[in-house]
Protein backbone atom coordinates (compact mmCIF):
# COMPACT_ATOMS: atom_id res chain seq x y z
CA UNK A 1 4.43 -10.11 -14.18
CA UNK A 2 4.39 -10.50 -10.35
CA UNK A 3 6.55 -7.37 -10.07
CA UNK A 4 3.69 -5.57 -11.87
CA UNK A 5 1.52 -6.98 -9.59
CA UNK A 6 2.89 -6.28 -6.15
CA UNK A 7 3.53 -2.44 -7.37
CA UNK A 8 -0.20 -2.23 -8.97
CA UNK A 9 -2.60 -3.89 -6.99
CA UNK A 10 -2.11 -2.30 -3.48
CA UNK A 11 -2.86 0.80 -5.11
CA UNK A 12 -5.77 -0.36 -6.65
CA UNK A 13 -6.96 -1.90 -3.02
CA UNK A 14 -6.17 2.29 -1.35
CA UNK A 15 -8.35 2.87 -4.80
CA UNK A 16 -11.04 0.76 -3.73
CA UNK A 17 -11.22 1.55 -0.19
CA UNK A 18 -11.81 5.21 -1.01
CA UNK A 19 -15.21 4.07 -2.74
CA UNK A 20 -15.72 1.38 0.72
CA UNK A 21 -15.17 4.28 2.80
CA UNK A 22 -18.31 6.46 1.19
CA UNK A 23 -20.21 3.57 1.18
CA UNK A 24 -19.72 3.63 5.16
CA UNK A 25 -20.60 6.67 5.25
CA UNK A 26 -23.63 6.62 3.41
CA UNK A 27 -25.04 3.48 5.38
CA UNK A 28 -24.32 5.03 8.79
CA UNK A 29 -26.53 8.11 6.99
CA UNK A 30 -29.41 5.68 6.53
CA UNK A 31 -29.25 3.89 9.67
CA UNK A 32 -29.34 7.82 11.58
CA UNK A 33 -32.03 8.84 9.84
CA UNK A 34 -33.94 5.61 10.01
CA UNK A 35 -33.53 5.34 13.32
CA UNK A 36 -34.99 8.70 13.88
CA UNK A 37 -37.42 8.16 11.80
CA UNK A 38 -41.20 9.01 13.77
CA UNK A 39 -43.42 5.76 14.21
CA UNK A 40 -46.50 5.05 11.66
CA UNK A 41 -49.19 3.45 12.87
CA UNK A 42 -48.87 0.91 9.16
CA UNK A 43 -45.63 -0.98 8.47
CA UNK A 44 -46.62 -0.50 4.75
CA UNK A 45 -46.34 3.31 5.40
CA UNK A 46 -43.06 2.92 7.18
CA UNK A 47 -41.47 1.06 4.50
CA UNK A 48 -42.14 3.32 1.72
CA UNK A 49 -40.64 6.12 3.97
CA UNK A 50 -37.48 3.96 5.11
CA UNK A 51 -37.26 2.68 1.41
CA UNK A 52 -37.03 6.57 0.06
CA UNK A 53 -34.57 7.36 2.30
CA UNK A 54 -32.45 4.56 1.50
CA UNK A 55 -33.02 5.56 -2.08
CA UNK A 56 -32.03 9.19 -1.75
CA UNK A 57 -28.39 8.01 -0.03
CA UNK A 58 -27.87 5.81 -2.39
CA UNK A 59 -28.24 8.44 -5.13
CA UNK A 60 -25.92 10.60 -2.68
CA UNK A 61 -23.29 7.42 -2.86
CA UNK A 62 -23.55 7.64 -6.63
CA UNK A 63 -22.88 10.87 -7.28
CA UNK A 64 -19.91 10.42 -4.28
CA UNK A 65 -18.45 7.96 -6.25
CA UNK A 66 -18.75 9.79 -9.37
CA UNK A 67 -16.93 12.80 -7.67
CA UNK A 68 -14.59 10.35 -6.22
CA UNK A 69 -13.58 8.55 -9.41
CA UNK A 70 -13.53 12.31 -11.39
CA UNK A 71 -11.10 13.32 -8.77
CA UNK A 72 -8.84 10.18 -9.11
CA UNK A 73 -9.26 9.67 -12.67
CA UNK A 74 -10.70 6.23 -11.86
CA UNK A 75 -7.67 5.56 -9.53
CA UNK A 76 -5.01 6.72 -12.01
CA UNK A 77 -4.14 9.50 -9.95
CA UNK A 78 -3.25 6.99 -7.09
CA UNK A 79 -1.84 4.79 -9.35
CA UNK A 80 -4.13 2.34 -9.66
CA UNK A 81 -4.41 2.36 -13.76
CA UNK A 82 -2.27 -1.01 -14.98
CA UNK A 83 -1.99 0.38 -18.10
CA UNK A 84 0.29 2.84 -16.43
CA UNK A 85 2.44 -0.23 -15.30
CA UNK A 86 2.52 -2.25 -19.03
């Protein structure tokens, strides 16, 4: 079982860090944009903008990660199915 283990699960970490690397992405997206963001003269009004840009990223991440996980058939493509090691 370890054997299975030592060949699987560093695979399924490069999986993993395919997904943490959009996500990086993504939040240095938001933190641009929000930091270019023009001032508003209510906080109230500046969250709701800040909030639907987060919001529209994240929905960017999503379909990313979709995309991501279509290319790699969830990992398998990397090897990072166990089944494929059973």
């Amino acid at each position: 079982m370890n054997e299975i283990w030592n060949q699987w699960y560093p695979k399924l970490v490069l999986h993993e860090k395919g997904h943490h690397q959009l996500a990086l992405k993504i939040a240095k997206k938001i933190e641009s944009t929000i930091l270019d963001m023009s001032a508003e003269t209510k906080c109230s009004a500046l969250e709701i903008k800040a909030n639907a840009i987060g919001h529209g990223y994240l929905s960017e991440l999503d379909e990313l990660n979709k995309q991501y996980d279509q290319r790699t058939n969830h990992g398998e493509t990397q090897g990072a199915s166990l089944f494929s090691y059973l």
